[in-house]
PDB file of N, CA and C in Angstrom:
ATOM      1  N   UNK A   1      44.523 -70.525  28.737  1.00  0.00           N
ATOM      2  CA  UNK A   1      43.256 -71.143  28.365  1.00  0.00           C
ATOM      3  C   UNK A   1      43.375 -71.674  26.940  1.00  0.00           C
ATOM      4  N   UNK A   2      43.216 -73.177  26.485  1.00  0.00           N
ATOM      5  CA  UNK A   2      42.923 -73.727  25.342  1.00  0.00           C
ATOM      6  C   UNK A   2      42.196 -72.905  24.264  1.00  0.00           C
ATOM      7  N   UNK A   3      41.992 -72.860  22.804  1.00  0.00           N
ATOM      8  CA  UNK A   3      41.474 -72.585  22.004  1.00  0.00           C
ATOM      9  C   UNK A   3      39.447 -72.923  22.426  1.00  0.00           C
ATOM     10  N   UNK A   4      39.735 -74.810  22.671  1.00  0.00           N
ATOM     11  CA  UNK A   4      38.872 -75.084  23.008  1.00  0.00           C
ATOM     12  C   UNK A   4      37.549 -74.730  24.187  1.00  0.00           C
ATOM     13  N   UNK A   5      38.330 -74.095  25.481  1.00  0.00           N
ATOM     14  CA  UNK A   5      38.030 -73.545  26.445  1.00  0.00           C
ATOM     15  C   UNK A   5      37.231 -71.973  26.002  1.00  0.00           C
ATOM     16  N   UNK A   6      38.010 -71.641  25.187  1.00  0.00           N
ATOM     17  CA  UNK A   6      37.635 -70.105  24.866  1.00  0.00           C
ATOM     18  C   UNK A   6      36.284 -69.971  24.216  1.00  0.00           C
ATOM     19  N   UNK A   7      36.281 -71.163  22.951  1.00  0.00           N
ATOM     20  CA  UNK A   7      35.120 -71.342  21.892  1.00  0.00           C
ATOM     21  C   UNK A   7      34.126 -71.860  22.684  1.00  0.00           C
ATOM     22  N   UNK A   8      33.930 -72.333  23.712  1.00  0.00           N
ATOM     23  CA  UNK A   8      33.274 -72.900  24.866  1.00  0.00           C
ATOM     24  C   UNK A   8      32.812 -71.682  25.685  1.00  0.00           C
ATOM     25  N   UNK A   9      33.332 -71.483  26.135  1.00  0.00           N
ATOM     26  CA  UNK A   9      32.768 -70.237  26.999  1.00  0.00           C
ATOM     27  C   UNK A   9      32.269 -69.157  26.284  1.00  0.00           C
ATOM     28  N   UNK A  10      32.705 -69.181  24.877  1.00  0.00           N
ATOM     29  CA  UNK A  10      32.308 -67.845  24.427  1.00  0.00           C
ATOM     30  C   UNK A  10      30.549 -68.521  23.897  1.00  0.00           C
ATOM     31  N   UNK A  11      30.561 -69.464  22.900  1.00  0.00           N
ATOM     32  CA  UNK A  11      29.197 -70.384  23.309  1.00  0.00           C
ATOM     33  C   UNK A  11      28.422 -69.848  24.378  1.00  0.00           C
ATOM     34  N   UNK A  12      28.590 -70.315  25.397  1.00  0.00           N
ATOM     35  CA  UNK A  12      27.682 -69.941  26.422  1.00  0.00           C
ATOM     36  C   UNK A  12      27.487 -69.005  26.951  1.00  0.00           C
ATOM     37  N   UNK A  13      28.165 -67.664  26.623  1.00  0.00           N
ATOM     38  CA  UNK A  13      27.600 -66.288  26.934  1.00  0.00           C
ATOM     39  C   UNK A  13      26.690 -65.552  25.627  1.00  0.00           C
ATOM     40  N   UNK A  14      26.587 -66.111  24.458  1.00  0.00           N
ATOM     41  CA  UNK A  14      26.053 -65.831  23.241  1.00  0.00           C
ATOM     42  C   UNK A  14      24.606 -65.488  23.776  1.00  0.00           C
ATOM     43  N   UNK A  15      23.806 -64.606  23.183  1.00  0.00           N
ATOM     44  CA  UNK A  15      22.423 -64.276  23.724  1.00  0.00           C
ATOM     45  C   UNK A  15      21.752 -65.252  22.132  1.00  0.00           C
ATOM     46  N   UNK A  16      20.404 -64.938  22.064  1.00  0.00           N
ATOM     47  CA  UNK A  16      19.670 -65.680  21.239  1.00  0.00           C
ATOM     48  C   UNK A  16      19.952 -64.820  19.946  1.00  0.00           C
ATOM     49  N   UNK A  17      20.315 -63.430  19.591  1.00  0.00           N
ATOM     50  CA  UNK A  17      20.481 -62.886  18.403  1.00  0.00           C
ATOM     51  C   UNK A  17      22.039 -63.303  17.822  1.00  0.00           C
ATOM     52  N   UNK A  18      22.921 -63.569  18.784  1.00  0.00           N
ATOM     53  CA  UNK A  18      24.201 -64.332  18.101  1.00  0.00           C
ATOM     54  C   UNK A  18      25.071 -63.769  18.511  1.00  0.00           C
ATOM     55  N   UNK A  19      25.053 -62.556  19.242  1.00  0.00           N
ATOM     56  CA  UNK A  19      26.192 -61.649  19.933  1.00  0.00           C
ATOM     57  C   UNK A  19      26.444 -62.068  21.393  1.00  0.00           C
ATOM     58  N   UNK A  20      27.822 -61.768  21.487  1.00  0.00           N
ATOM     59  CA  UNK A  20      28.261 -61.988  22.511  1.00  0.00           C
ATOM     60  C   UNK A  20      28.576 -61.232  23.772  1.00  0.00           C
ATOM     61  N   UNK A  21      27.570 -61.783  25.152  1.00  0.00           N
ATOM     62  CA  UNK A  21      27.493 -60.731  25.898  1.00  0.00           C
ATOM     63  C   UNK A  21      28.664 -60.471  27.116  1.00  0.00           C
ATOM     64  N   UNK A  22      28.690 -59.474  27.250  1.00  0.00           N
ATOM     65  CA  UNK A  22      29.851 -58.988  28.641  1.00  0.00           C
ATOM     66  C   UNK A  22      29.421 -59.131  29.809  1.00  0.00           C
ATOM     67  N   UNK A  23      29.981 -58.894  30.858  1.00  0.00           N
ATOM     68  CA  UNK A  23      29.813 -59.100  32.391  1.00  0.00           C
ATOM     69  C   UNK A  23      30.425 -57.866  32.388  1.00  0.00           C
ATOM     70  N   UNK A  24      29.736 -56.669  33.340  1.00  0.00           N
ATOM     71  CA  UNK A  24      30.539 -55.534  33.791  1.00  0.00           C
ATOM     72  C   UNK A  24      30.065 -55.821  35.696  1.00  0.00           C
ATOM     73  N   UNK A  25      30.725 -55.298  36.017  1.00  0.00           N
ATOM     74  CA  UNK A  25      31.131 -54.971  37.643  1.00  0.00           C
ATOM     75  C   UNK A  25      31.628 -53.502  37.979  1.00  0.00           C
ATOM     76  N   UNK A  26      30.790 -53.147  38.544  1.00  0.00           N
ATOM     77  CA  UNK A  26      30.544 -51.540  38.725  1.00  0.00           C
ATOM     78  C   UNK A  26      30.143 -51.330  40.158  1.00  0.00           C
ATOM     79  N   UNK A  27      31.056 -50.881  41.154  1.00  0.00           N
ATOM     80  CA  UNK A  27      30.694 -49.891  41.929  1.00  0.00           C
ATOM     81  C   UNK A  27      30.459 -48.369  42.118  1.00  0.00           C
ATOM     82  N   UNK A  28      29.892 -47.865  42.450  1.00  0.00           N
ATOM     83  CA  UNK A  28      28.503 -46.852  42.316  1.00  0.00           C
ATOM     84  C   UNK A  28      27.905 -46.226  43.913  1.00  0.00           C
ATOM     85  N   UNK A  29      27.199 -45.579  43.711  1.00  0.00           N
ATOM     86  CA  UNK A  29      25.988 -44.727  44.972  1.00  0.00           C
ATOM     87  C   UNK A  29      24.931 -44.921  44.476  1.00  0.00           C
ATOM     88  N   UNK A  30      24.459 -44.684  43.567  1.00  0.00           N
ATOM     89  CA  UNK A  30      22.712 -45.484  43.231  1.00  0.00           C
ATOM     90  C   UNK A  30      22.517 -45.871  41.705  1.00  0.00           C
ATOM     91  N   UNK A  31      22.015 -46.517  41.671  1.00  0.00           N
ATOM     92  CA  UNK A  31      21.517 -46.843  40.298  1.00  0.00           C
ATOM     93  C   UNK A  31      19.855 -46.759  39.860  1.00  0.00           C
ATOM     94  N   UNK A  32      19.694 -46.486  38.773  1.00  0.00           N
ATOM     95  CA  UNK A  32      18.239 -46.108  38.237  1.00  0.00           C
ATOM     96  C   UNK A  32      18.390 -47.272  36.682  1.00  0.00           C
ATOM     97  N   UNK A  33      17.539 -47.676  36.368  1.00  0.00           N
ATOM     98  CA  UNK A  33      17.052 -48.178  35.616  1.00  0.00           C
ATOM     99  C   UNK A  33      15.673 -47.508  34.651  1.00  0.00           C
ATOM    100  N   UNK A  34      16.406 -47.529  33.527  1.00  0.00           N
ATOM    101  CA  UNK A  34      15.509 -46.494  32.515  1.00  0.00           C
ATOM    102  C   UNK A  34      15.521 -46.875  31.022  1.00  0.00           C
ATOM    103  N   UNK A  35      14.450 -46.463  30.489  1.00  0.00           N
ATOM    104  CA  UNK A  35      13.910 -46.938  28.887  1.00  0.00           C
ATOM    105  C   UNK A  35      14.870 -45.626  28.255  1.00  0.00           C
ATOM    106  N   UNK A  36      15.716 -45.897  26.756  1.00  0.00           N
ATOM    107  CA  UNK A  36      15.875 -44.789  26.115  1.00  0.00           C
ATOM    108  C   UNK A  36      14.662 -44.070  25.675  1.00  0.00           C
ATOM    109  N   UNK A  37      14.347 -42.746  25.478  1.00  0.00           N
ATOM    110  CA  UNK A  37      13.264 -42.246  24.364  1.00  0.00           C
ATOM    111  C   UNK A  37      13.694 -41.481  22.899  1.00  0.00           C
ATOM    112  N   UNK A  38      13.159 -41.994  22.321  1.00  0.00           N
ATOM    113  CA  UNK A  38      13.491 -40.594  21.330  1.00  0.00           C
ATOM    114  C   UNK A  38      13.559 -39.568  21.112  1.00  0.00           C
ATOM    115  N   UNK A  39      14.584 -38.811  20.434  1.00  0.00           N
ATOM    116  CA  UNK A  39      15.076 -37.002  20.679  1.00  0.00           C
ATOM    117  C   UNK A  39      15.762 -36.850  19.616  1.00  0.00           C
ATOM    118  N   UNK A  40      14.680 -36.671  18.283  1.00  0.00           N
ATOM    119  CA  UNK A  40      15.334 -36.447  17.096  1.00  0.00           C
ATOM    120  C   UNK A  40      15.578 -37.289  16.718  1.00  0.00           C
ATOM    121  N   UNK A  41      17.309 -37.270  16.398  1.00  0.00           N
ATOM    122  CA  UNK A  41      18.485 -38.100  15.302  1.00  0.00           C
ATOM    123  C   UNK A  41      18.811 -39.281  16.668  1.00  0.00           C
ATOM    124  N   UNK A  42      17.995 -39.017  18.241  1.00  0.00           N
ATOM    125  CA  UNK A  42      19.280 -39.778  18.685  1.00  0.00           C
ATOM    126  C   UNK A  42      18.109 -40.285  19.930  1.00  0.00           C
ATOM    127  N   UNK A  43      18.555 -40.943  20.681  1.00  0.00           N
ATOM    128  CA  UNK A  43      18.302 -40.933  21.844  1.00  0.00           C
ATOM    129  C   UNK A  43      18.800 -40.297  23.132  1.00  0.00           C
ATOM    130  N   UNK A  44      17.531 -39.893  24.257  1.00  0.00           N
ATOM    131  CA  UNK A  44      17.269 -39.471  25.629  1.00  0.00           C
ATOM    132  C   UNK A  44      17.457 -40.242  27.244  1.00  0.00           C
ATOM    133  N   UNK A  45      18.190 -40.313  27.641  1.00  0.00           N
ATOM    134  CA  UNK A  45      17.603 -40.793  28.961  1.00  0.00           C
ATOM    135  C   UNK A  45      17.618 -40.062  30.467  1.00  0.00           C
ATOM    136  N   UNK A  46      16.610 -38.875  30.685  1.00  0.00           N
ATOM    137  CA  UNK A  46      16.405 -38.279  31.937  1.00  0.00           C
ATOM    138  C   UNK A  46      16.367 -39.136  33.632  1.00  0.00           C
ATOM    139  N   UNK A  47      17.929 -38.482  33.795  1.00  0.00           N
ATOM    140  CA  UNK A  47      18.360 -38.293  35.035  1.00  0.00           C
ATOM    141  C   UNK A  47      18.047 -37.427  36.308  1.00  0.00           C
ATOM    142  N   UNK A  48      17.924 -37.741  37.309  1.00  0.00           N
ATOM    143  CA  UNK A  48      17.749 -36.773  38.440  1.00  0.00           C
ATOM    144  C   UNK A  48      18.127 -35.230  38.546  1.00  0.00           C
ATOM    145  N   UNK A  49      18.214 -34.400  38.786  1.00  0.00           N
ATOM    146  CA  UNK A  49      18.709 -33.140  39.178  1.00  0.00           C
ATOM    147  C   UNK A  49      20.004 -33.074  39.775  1.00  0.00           C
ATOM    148  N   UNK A  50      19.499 -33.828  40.869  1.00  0.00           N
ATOM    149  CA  UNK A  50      21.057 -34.002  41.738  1.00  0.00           C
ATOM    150  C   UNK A  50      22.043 -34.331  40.977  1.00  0.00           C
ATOM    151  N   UNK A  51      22.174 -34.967  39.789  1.00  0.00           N
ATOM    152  CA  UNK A  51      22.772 -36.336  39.542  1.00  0.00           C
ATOM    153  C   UNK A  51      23.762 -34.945  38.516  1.00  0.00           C
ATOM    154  N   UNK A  52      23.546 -34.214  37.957  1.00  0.00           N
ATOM    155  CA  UNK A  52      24.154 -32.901  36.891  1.00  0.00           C
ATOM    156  C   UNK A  52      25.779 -32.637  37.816  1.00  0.00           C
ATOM    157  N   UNK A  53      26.513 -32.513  36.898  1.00  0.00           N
ATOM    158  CA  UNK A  53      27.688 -32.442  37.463  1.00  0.00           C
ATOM    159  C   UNK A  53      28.429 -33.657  37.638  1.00  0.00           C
ATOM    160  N   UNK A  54      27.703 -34.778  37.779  1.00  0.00           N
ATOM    161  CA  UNK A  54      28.513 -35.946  38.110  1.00  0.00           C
ATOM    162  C   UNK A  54      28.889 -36.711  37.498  1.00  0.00           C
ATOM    163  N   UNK A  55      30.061 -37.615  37.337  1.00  0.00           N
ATOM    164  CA  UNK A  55      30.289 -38.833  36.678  1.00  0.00           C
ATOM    165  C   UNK A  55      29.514 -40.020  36.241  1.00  0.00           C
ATOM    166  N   UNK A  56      28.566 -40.317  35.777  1.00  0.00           N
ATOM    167  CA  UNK A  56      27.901 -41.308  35.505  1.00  0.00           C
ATOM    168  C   UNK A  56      28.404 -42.542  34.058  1.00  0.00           C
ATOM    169  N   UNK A  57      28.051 -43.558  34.386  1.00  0.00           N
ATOM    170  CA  UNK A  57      28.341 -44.908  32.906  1.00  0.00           C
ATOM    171  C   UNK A  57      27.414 -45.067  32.938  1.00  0.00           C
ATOM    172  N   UNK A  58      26.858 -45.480  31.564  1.00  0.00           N
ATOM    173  CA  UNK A  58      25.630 -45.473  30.541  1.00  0.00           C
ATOM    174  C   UNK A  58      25.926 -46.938  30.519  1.00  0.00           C
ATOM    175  N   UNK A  59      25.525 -48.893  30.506  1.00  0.00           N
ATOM    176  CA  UNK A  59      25.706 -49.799  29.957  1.00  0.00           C
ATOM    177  C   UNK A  59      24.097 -50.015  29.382  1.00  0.00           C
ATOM    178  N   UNK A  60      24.340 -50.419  27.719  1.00  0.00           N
ATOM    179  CA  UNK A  60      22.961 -51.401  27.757  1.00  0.00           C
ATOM    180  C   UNK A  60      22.759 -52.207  27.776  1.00  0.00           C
ATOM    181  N   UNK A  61      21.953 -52.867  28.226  1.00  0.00           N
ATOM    182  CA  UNK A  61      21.542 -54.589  28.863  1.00  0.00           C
ATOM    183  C   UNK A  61      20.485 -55.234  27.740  1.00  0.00           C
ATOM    184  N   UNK A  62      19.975 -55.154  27.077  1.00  0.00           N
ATOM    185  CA  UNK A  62      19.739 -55.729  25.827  1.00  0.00           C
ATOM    186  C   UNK A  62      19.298 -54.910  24.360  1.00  0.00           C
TER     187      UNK A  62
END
């Protein structure tokens, strides 16, 4: 891929604050969609019961 090609595409994945966003592709068994909350120094995000024990990825989307 050209220099030109790259500076181009990278252009058009840029969000409106100036960073540049990723594409992930993730297969999975369910997904939940959830707000962080605050917990102290850090942030929270409550998961199912079932879900303890298991492998899970965290991505954030904006």
């Amino acid at each position: 891929m050209t220099d030109n090609k790259k500076t181009e595409s990278r252009r058009e994945t840029e969000s409106k604050s100036g960073k540049v966003k990723v594409k992930f592709e993730i297969y999975g068994e369910e997904m939940i969609e959830k707000r962080v909350k605050l917990s102290g120094n850090s942030g929270r995000v409550y998961l199912p019961p079932n879900w303890v024990g298991h492998h899970v990825k965290i991505i954030r989307i904006d």
